[in-house]
C-alpha atoms as a PDB file:
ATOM      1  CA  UNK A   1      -9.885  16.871   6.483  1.00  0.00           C
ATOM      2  CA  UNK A   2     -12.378  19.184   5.063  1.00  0.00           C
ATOM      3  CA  UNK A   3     -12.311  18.755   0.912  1.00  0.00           C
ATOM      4  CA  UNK A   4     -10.726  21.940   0.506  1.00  0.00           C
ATOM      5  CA  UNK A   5      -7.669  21.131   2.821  1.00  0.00           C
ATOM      6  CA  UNK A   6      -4.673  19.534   0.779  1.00  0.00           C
ATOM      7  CA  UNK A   7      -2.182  18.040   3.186  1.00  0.00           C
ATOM      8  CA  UNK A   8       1.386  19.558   3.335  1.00  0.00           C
ATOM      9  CA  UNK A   9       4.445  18.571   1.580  1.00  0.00           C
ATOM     10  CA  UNK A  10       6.970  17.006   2.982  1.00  0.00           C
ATOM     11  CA  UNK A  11      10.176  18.481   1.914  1.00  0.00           C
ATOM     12  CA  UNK A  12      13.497  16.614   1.710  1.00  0.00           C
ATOM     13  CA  UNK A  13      15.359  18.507   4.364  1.00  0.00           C
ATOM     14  CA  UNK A  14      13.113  17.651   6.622  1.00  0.00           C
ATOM     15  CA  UNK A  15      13.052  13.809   6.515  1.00  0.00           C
ATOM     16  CA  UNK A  16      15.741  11.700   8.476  1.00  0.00           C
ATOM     17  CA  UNK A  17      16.309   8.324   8.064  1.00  0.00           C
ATOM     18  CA  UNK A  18      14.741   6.043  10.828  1.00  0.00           C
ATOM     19  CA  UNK A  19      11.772   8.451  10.248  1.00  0.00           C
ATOM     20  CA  UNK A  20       8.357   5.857  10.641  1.00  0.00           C
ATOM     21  CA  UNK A  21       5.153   7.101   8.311  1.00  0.00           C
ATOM     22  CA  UNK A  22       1.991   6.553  10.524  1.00  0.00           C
ATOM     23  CA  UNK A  23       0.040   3.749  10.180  1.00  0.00           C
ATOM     24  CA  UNK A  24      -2.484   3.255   7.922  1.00  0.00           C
ATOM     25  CA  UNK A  25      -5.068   0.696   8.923  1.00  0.00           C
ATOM     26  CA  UNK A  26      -7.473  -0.847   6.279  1.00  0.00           C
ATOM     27  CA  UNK A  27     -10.500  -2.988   6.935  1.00  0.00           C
ATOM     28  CA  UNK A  28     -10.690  -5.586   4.282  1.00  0.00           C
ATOM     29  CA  UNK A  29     -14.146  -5.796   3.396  1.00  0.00           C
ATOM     30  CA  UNK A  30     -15.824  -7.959   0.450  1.00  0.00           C
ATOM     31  CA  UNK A  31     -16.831  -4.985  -1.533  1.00  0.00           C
ATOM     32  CA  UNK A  32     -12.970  -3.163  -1.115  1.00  0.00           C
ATOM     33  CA  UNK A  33     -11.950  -6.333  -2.560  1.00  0.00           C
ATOM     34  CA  UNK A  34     -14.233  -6.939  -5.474  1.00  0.00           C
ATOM     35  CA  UNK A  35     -14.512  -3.314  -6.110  1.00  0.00           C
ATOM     36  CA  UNK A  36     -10.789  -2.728  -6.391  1.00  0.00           C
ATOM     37  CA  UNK A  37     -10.486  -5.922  -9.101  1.00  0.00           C
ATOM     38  CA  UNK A  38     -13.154  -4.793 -10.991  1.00  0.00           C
ATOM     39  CA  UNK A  39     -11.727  -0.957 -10.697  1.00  0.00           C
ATOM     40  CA  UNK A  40      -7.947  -2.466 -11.851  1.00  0.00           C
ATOM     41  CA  UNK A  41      -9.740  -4.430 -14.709  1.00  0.00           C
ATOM     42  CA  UNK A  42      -9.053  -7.804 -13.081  1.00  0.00           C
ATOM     43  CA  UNK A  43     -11.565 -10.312 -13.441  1.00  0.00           C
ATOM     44  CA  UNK A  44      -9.786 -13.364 -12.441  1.00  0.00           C
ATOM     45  CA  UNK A  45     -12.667 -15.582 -10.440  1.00  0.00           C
ATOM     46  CA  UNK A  46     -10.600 -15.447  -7.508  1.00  0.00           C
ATOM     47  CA  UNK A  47     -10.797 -11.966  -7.004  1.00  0.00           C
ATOM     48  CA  UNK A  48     -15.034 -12.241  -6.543  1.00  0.00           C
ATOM     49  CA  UNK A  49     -16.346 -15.520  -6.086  1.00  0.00           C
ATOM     50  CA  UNK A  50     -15.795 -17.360  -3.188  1.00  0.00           C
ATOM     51  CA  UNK A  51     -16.891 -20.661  -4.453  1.00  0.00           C
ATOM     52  CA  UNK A  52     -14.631 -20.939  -7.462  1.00  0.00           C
ATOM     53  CA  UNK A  53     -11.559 -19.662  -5.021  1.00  0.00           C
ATOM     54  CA  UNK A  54     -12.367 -22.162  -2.860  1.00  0.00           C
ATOM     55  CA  UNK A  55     -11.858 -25.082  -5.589  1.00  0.00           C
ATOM     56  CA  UNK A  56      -8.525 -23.935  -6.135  1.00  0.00           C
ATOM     57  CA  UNK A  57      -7.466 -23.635  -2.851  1.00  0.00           C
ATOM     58  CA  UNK A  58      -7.967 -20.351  -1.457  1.00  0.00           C
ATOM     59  CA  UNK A  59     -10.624 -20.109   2.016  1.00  0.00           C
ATOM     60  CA  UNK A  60     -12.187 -16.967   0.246  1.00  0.00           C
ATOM     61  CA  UNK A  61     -11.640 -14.681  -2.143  1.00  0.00           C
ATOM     62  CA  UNK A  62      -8.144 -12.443  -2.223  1.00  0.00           C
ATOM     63  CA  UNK A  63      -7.163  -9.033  -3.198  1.00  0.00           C
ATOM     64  CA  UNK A  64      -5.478  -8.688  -6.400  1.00  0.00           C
ATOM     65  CA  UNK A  65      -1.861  -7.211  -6.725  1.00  0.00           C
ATOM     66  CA  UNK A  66      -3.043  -3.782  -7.763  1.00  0.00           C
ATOM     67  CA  UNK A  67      -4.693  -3.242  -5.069  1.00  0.00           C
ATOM     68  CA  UNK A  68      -2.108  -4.188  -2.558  1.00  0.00           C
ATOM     69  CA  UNK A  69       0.437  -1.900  -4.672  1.00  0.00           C
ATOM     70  CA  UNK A  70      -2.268   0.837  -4.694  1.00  0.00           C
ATOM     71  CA  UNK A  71      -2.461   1.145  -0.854  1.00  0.00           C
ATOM     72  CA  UNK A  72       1.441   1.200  -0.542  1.00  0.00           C
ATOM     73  CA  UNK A  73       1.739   4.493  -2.857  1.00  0.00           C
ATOM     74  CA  UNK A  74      -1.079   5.719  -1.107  1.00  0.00           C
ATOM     75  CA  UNK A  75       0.424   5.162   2.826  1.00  0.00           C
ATOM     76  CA  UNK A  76       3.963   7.136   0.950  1.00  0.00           C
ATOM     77  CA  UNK A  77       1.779   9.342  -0.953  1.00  0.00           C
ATOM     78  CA  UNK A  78      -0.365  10.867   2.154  1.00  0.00           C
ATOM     79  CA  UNK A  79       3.372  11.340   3.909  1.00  0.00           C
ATOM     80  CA  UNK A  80       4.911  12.854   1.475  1.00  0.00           C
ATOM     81  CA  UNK A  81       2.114  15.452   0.210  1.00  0.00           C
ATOM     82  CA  UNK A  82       1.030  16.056  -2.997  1.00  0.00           C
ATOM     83  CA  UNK A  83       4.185  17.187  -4.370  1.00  0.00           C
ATOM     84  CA  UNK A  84       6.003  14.041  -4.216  1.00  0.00           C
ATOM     85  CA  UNK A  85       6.972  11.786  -7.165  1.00  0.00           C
ATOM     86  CA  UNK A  86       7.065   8.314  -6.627  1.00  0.00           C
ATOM     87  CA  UNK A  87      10.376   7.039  -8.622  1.00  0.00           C
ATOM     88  CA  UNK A  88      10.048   3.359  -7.744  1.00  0.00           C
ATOM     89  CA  UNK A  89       7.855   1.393  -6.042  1.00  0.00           C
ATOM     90  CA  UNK A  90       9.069  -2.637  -5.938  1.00  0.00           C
ATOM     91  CA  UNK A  91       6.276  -4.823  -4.414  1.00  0.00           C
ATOM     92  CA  UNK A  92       6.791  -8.938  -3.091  1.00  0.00           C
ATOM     93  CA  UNK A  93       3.445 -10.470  -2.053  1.00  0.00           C
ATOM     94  CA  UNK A  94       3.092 -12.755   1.015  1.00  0.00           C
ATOM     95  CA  UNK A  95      -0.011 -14.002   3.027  1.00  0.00           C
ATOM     96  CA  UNK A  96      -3.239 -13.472   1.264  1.00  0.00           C
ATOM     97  CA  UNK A  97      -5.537 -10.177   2.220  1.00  0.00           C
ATOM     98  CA  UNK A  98      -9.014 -12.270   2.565  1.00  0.00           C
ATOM     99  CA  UNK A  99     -12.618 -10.430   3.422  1.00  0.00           C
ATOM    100  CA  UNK A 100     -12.959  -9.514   7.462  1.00  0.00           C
ATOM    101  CA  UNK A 101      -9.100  -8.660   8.507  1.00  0.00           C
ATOM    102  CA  UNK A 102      -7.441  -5.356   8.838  1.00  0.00           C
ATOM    103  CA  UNK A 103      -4.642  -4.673   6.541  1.00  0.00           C
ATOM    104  CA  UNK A 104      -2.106  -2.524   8.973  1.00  0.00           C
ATOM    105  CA  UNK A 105       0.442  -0.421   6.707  1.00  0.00           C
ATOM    106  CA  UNK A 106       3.561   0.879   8.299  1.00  0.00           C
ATOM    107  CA  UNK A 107       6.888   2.590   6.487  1.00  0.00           C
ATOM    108  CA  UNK A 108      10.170   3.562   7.634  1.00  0.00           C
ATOM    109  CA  UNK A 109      12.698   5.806   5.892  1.00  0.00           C
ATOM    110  CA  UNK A 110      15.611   3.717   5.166  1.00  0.00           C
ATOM    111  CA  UNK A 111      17.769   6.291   2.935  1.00  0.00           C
ATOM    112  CA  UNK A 112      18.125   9.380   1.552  1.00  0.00           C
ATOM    113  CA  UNK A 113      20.100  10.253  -1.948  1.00  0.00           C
ATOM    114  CA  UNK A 114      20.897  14.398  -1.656  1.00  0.00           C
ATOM    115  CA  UNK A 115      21.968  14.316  -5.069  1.00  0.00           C
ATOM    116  CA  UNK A 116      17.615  13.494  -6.683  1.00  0.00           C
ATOM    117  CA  UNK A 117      16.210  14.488  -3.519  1.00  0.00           C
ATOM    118  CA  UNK A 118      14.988  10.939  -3.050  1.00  0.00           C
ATOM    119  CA  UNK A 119      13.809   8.967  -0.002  1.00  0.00           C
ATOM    120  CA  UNK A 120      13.663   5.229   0.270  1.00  0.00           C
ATOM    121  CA  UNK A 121      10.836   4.465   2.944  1.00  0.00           C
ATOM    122  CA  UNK A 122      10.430   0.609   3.177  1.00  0.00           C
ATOM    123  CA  UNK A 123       6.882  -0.358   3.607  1.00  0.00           C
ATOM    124  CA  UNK A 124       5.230  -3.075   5.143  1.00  0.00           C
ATOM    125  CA  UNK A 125       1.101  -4.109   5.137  1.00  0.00           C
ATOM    126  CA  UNK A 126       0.256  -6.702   7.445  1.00  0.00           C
ATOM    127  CA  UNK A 127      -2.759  -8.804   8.441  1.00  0.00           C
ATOM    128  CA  UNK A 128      -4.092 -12.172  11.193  1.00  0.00           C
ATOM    129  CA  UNK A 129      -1.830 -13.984   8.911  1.00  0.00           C
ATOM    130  CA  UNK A 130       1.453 -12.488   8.562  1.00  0.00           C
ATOM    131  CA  UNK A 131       3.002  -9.773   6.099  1.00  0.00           C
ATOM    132  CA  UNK A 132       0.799  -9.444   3.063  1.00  0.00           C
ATOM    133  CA  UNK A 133       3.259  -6.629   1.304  1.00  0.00           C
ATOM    134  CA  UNK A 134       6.810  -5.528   2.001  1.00  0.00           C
ATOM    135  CA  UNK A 135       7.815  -3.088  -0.527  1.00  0.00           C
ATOM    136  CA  UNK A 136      10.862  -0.386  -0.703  1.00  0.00           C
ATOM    137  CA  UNK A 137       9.668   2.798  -2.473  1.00  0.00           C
ATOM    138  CA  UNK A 138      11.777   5.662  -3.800  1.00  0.00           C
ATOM    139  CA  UNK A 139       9.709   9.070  -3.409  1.00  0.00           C
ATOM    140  CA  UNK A 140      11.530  12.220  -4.820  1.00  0.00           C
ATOM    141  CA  UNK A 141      10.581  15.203  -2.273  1.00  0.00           C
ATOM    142  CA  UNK A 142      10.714  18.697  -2.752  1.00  0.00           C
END
C-alpha cells in the first residue's frame, strides 16, 4: 500500500457474524521484542536479556503484554479501517512469544449489537507452542 492509500472502512452493515479477519502473521524477531519493551516503557530484564531470563526460568527472552495487546488492536484495527473505535479489548496470555517463531493472528466475528454499532471479533495469536493471546474485542463500526 502506497503511503498515500488509507485502507477502507468497514461499515457495520456490512459485517456478519462468522465473518474471519485475515491473518496476520508476525515474525518474532529479537529486536521486535526488545524494541517493543523498550517502546511500552518496560524494562523488566526478561524482556532483553537472555541470560537473566534464563535464571528465572524462561529459555529466552519474552514479549511483554503490551506488545501482545498491541498486535491484537492492530489485526481488528487494519479490518475495520480507520474509522473504527475500539470499545474493549480483554486480553488472557498463554504460551510465551520467544525470539525465532511466527506469531499467526486470526479473528472471527462472534456478535453484533445494532443498537452501538458494535462488533465482537474474538481474536486469537498463536505460535510452535500453542495460543500465546486469545482476546474478544468490541470495535464500534461506522
Amino acid at each position: 500500500m502506497a503511503l498515500t492509500e488509507l485502507p477502507s472502512t468497514r461499515s457495520y452493515a456490512s459485517v456478519n457474524v462468522g465473518d474471519e479477519i485475515p491473518a496476520l502473521e508476525i515474525p518474532l524477531t529479537r529486536t521486535l521484542i526488545v524494541a517493543t519493551a523498550i517502546a511500552t516503557r518496560d524494562y523488566q530484564v526478561v524482556h532483553h536479556d537472555p541470560t537473566v531470563a534464563a535464571e528465572r526460568g524462561s529459555k529466552d527472552i519474552i514479549m511483554n503484554i503490551l506488545t501482545s495487546n498491541a498486535f491484537v488492536g492492530r489485526l481488528v484495527t487494519d479490518w475495520a479501517g480507520p474509522n473504527s473505535f475500539l470499545r474493549s479489548v480483554k486480553v488472557r496470555l498463554g504460551a510465551p512469544n520467544y525470539p525465532g517463531d511466527t506469531m499467526t493472528m486470526t479473528g472471527a466475528v462472534t456478535a453484533k449489537d445494532d443498537s452501538s454499532r458494535t462488533v465482537t471479533v474474538a481474536v486469537k495469536g498463536s505460535n510452535s507452542l500453542g495460543d500465546h493471546v486469545n482476546a474478544t474485542v468490541e470495535v464500534v463500526l461506522p
